[in-house]
Structures are given as structure tokens and as C-alpha cells.
Protein backbone atom coordinates (compact mmCIF):
# COMPACT_ATOMS: atom_id res chain seq x y z
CA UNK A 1 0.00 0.00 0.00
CA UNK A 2 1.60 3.42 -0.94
CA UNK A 3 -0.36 5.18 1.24
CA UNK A 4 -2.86 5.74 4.13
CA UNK A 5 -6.43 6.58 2.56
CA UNK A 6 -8.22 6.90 5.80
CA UNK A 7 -7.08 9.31 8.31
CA UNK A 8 -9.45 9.41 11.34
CA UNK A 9 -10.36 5.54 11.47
CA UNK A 10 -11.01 4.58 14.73
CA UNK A 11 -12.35 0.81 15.60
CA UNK A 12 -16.21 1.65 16.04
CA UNK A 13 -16.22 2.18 12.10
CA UNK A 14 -15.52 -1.29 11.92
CA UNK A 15 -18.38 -2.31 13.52
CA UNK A 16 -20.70 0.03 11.75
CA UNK A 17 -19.10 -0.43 8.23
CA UNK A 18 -22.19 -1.63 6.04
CA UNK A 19 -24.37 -1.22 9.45
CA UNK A 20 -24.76 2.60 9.07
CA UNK A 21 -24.00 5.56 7.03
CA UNK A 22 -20.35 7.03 7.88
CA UNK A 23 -18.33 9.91 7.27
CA UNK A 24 -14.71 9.38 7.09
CA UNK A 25 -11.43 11.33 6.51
CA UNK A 26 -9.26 10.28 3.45
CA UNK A 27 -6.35 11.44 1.72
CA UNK A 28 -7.10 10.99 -2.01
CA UNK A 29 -7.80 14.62 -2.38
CA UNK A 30 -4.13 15.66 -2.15
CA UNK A 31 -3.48 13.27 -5.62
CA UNK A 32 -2.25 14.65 -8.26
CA UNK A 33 -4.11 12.21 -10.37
CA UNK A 34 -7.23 14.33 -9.83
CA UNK A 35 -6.40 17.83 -10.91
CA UNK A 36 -7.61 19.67 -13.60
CA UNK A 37 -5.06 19.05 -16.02
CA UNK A 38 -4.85 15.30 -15.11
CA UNK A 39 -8.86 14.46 -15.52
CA UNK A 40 -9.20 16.48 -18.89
CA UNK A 41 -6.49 14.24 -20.44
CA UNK A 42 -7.90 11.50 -19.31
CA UNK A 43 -11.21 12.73 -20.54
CA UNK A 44 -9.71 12.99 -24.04
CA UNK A 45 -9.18 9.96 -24.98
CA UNK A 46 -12.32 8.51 -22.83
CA UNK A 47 -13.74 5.40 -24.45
CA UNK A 48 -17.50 6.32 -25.16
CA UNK A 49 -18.90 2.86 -23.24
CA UNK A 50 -17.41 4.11 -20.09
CA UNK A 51 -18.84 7.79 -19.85
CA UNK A 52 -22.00 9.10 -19.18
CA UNK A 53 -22.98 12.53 -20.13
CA UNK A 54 -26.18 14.79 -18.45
CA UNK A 55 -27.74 17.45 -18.31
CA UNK A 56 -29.95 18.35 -14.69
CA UNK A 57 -32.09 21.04 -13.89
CA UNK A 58 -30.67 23.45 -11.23
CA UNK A 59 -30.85 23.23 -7.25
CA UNK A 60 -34.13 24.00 -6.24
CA UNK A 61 -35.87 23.96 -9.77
CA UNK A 62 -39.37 23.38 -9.95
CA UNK A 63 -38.96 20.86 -12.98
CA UNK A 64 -37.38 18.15 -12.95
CA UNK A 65 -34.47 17.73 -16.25
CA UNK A 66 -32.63 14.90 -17.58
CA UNK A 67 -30.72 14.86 -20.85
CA UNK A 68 -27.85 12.51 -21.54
CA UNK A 69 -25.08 13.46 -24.20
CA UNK A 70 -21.76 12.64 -25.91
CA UNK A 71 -18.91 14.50 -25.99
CA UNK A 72 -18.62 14.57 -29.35
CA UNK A 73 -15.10 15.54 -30.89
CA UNK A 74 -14.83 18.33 -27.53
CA UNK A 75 -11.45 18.11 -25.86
CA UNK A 76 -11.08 17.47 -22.60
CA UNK A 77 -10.61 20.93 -21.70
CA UNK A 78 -13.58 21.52 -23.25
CA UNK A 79 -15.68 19.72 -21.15
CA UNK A 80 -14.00 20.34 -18.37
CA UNK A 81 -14.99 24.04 -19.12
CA UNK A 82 -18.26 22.81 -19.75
CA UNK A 83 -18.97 21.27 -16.34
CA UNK A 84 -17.54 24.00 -14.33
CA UNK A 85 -19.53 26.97 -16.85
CA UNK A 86 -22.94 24.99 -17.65
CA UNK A 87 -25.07 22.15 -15.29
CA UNK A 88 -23.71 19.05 -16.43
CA UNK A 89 -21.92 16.31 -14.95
CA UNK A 90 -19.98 13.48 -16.44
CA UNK A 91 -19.72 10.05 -14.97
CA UNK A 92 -16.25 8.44 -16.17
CA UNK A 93 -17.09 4.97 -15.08
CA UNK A 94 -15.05 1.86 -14.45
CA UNK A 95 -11.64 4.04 -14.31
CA UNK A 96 -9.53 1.10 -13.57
CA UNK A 97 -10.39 -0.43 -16.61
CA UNK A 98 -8.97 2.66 -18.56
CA UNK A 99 -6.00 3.99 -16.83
CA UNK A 100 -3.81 1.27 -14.76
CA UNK A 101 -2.71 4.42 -11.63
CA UNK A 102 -6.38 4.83 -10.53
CA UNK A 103 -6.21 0.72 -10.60
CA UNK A 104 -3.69 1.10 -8.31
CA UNK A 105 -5.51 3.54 -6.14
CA UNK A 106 -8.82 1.52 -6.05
CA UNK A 107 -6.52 -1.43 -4.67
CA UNK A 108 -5.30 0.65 -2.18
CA UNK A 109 -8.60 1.29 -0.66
CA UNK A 110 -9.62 -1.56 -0.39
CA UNK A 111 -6.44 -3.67 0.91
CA UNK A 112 -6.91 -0.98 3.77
CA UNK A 113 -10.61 -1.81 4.42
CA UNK A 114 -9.88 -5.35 4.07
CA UNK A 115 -7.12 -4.85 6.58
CA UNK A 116 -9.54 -2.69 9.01
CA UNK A 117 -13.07 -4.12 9.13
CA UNK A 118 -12.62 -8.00 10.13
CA UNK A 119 -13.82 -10.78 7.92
CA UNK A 120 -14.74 -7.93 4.79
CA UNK A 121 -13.60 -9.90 1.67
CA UNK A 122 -14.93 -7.63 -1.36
CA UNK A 123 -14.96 -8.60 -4.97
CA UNK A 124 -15.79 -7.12 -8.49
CA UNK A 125 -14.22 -3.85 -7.12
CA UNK A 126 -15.31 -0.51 -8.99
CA UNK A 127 -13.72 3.21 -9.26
CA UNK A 128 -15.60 5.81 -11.12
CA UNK A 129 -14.82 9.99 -11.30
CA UNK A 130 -18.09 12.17 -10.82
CA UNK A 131 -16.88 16.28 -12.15
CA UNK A 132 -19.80 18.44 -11.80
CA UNK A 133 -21.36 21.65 -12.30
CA UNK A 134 -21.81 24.40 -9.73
CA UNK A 135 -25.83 24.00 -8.07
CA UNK A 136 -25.41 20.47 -10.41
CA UNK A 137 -28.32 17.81 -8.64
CA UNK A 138 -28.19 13.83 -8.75
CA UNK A 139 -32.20 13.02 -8.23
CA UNK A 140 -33.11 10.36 -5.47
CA UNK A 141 -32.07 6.82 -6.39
CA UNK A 142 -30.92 3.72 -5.49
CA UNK A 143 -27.52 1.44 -6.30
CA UNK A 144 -27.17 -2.15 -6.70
CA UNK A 145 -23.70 -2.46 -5.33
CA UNK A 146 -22.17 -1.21 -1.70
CA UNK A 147 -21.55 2.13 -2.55
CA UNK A 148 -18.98 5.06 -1.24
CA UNK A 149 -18.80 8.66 -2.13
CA UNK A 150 -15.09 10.29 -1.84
CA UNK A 151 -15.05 14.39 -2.17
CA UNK A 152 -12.00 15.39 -3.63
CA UNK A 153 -13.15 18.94 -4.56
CA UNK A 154 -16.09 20.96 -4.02
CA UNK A 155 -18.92 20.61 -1.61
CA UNK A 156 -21.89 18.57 -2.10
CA UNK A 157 -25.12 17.66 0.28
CA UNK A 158 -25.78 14.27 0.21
CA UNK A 159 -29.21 12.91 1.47
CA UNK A 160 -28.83 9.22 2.67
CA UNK A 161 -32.44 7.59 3.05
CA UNK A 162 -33.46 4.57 5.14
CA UNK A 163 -34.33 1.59 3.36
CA UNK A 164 -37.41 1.20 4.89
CA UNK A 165 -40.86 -0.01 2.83
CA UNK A 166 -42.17 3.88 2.58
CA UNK A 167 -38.97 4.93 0.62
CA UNK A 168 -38.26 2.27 -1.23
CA UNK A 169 -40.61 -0.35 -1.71
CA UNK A 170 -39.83 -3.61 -2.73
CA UNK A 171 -41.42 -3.65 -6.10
CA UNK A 172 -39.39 -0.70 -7.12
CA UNK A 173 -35.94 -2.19 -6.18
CA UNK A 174 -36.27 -5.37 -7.62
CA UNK A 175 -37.14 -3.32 -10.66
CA UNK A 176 -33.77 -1.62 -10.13
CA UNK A 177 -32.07 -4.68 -10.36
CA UNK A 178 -33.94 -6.44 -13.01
CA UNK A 179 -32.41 -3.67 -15.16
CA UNK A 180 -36.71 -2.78 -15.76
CA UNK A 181 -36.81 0.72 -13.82
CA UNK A 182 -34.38 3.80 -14.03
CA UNK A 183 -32.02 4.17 -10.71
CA UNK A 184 -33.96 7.15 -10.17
CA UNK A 185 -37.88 6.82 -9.16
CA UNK A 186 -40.69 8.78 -6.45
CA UNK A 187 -39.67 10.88 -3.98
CA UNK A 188 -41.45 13.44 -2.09
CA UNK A 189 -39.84 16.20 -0.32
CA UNK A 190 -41.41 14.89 3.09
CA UNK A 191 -38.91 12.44 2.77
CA UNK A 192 -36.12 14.63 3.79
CA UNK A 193 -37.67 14.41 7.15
CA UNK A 194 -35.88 10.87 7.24
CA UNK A 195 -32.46 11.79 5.59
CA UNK A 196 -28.98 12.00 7.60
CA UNK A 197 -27.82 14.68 5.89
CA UNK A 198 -24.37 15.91 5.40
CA UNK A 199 -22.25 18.47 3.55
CA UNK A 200 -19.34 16.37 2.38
CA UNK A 201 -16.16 17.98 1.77
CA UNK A 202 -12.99 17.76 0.56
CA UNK A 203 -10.82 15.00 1.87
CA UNK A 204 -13.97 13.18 3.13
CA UNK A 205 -16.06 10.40 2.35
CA UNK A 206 -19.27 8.94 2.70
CA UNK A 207 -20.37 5.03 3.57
CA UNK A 208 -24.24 3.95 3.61
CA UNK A 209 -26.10 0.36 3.67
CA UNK A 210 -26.80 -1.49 0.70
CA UNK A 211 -29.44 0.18 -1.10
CA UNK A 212 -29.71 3.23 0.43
CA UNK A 213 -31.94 5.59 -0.93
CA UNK A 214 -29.92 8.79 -1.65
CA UNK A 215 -29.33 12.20 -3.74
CA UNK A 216 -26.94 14.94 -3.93
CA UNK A 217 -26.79 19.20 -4.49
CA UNK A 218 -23.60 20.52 -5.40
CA UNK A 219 -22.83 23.49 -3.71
CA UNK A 220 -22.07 26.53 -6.39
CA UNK A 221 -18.77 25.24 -7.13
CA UNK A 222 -17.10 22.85 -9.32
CA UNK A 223 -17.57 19.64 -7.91
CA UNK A 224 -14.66 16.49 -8.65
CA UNK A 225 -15.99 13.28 -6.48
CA UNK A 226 -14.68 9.49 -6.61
CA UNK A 227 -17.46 6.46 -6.57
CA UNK A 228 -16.07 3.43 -5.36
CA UNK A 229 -18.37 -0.06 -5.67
CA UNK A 230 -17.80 -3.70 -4.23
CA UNK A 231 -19.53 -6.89 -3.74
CA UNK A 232 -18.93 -9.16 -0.65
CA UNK A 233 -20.62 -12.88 -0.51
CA UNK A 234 -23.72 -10.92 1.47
CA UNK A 235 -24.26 -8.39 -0.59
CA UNK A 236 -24.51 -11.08 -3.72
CA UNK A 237 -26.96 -12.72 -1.70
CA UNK A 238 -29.44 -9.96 -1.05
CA UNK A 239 -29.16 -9.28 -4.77
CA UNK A 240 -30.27 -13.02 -5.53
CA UNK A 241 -32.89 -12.76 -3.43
CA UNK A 242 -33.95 -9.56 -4.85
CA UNK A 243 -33.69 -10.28 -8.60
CA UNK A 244 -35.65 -13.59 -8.06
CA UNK A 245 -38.51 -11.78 -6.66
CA UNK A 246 -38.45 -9.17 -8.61
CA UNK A 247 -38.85 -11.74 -11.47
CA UNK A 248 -41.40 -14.02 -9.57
CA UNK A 249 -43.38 -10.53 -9.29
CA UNK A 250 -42.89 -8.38 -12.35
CA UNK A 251 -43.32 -11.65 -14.85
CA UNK A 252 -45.37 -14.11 -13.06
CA UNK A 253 -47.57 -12.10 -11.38
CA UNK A 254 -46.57 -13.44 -8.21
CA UNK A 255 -46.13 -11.88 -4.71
CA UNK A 256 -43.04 -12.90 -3.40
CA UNK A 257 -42.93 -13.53 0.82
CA UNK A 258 -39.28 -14.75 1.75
CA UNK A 259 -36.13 -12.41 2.03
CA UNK A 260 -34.15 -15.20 3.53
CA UNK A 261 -30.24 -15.05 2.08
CA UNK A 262 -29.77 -18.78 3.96
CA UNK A 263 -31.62 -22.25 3.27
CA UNK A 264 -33.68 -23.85 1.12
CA UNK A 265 -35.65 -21.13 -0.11
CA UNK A 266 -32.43 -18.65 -0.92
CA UNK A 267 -30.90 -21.90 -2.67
CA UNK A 268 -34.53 -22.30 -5.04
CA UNK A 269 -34.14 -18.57 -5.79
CA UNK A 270 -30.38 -18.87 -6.89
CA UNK A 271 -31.15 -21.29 -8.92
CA UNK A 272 -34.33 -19.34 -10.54
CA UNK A 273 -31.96 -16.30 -11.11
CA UNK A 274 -29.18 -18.01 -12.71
CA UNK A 275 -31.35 -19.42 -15.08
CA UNK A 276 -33.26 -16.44 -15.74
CA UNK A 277 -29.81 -14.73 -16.36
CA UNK A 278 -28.55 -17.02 -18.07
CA UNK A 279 -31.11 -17.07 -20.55
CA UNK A 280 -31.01 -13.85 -21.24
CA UNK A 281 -34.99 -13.50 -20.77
CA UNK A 282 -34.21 -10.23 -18.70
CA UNK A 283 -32.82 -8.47 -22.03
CA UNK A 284 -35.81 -7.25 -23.77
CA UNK A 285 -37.37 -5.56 -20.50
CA UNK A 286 -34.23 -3.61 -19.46
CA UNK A 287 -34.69 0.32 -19.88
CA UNK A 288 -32.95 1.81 -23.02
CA UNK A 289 -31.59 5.41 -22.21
CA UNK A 290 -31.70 7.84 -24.93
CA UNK A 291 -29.13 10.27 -25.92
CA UNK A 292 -30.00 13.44 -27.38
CA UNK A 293 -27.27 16.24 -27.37
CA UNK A 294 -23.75 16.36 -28.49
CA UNK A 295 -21.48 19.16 -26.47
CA UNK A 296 -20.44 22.40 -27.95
CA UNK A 297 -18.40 24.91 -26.29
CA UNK A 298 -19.67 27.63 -28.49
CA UNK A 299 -23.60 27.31 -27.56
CA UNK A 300 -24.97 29.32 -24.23
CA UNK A 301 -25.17 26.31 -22.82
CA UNK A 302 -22.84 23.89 -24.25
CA UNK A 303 -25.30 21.76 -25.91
CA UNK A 304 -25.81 20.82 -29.51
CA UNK A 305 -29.29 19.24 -30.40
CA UNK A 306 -28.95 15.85 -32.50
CA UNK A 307 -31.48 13.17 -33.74
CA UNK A 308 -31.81 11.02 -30.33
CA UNK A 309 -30.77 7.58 -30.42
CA UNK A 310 -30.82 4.49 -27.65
CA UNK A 311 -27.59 3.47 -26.49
């Protein structure tokens, strides 16, 4: 490990690692490998099935906006420009796949979590980069994965949700992970009522259950955040159990009763998703997202109208 990533660790984190949203100290924000001029050559040479592109209505708009572009032939100073001038953000996803140093930095967080939080074994380990707009919004939704968010610069409120029934109900998560409903779904602002809320800085990061419920308000700043994803053997289990229902409910009609991750039952629903996987009998049902602007750093505001197409 070349480094320390978390600087304030004490041994009740270990204990509520997965258990309960936490805020943590880290040192990634001091990297080099995240500065300006570092993320807009990476962004230049960006393959296109690893980015994703939107446009979001501001902070505290009355309605709601989603657009999803491409870069188009825009350098990466360009839309680095972009980001910080318009209300976009771009997701540069699976990092490690595209760059071998931020490999080496996704290792090193989680050989030290591995080392800290007793018997945590995590697989199919993911790094993303999040730069967004000042007053930039990600609407409430959901991950598959365990999920972290790592500030590096900029200030964002982040709005972790319970998973309770009320906030996100069953039908709508299986959904999620059938592939058949957007990330994003319902939320009313009541909800907030329930949200541990936190203004995440620099150097800081943020841990929350499986599933969490959660969204995000940039503060009116450039914004440069890490995602970091893993499985564990418990986490694959609650997403067996959840994709089986899901397809016992949204296919058959059925109204599925057991959320056991043990037994007989758990062992009948492996085998029902593997199958169903498999098969690919998932494919045709999954949502198609639609892209329909390409960037331009001469319009107002950076976007170019084209025909929309499904990627």
C-alpha cells in the first residue's frame, strides 16, 4: 500500500461499516491524479462505453431535467470548461479499466478496508470519477452495489435515506435490479424528514447500507468526487434474493414472501436467477436510455441538439 487513505479511522467504524452511514477522513484529495489538467487528459481519450454525459435542472428547480449526451469531438478541456460553466456532470465509469494508476488507487482502498473491518472480503471492485457543475443535482435513487462517495473537490449535500418499505418499496428495487426501472424513481420532499444529511467535503467520504436511498446538491462550485463499488458474498446474496422476486413478481404475477439469504428457499431462488440470467430472458425488459445532445463549447449552454438515439 503506498499510502494511508483513511485518516481518522477509529475501531467503532468497523463495527458500523455496512451497518450505518459514515463519514470518514481520506487522503485521495491531495493526488495529483485528480487535478484539472490530469482528468481532462484523461477525458480525451475517454472510451464512449465508459462515460455518461447529463444534463440536470438546477438546485431547487421546480422541474425536474434529464438529458444525456456525448462529448462529441470536444477536448477534454472543453468539457472540463463545460462542467464548471454549464449544469452538467460526467460520470467516467469503471476508471480502472482505462488507466492502470487509478487501478492502483482503487486497490489501495480496499487492501486498507480489508485490513480494518474484520472478515470484509470484497470482490468485483469498482472506481468511477463524478466532475460536476456548480448548483449540479443527482435526483433520489438507489444502487445495486455497496456504494462510497469520496469528495476530492467541491462541496456537495448528500441525502442518505433509510431503506425502509415507505422509501423504497420492494417492487421498485427489484425493478432496479432487473435492469426494468431507471435508478432514479418517487420521492417526495417529506422524505427529507428521514435523511442524515451531510455536507461532504474535501478529503472526506461517505459510507451507507446497501441500497440506500440517496441524492446529492452541489454546492455553487465545481464539484470532482470518486465512486467506489464492491460486492462481498452478502451483498450477492441480497441481490439473488432480490432479482428472483423481482422476477417471480414483475413476470409471473406473483407476490413474493421470503427475504431469507440462507436455506432452502435462498438456494430455489439462486437457482431461478441463474437461469433467468442465463437465458437472457431479462434483455428485452431492461430500460434503453436515450441520448440526445452532443457538447459544444460555443452554444450558451454547451449543448448541440442531435437526432436522439438508444444506447
Amino acid at each position: 500500500m503506498t499510502q494511508k487513505i483513511f485518516t481518522d479511522w477509529q475501531p467503532k467504524h468497523a463495527a458500523l461499516w455496512g451497518q450505518h452511514p459514515l463519514r470518514l477522513k481520506h487522503s485521495l484529495a491531495e493526488s495529483p491524479l485528480f487535478s484539472n489538467s490530469a482528468l481532462a487528459e484523461l477525458i480525451s481519450s475517454y472510451p464512449r462505453e465508459h462515460y455518461d454525459l447529463l444534463h440536470t435542472a438546477e438546485v431547487g428547480a421546480a422541474r425536474r431535467e434529464w438529458r444525456e449526451g456525448e462529448i462529441g469531438s470536444a477536448s477534454g478541456e472543453d468539457v472540463m470548461d463545460a462542467v464548471r460553466d454549464g449544469r452538467m456532470w460526467i460520470n467516467l465509469r469503471r476508471v480502472m479499466e482505462v488507466d492502470a494508476r487509478y487501478d492502483g488507487v482503487l486497490k489501495d482502498i480496499f487492501a486498507e478496508l480489508s485490513s480494518r473491518v474484520p472478515g470484509f472480503d470484497p470482490y468485483k471492485l469498482n472506481l468511477g470519477i463524478l466532475i460536476s457543475s456548480p448548483k449540479a443535482q443527482v435526483y433520489y435513487h438507489a444502487d445495486i452495489p455497496g456504494q462510497s462517495l469520496w469528495q476530492i473537490r467541491g462541496t456537495k449535500r448528500v441525502y442518505v435515506y433509510p431503506t425502509i418499505e415507505t422509501l423504497l418499496p420492494k417492487p421498485t428495487l427489484e425493478g432496479i435490479i432487473l435492469g426494468s426501472t431507471e435508478e432514479e424513481f418517487d420521492y417526495e420532499p417529506w422524505y427529507d424528514d428521514c435523511a442524515q444529511v451531510v455536507d461532504l467535503e474535501p478529503g472526506e467520504m461517505l459510507h451507507w447500507p446497501l441500497n440506500c436511498p440517496h441524492r446529492v446538491e452541489n454546492h455553487d462550485m465545481l464539484n470532482v468526487s470518486l465512486t467506489t463499488e464492491h460486492w462481498t458474498e452478502e451483498l450477492k446474496r441480497h441481490y439473488v434474493v432480490n432479482y428472483a422476486n423481482g422476477v417471480m413478481r414483475h413476470r409471473f404475477g406473483l407476490t413474493p414472501k421470503g427475504h431469507d439469504t440462507t436455506g432452502l428457499g435462498y438456494y430455489a431462488k439462486l437457482g431461478l436467477a441463474g437461469i433467468w440470467k442465463v437465458a437472457g430472458l431479462q434483455k428485452s425488459k431492461e430500460v434503453k436510455r436515450t441520448v440526445d445532445f452532443r457538447l459544444n463549447p460555443q452554444a450558451a449552454d454547451f449543448m448541440l441538439d442531435i437526432p436522439a438515439y438508444q444506447r
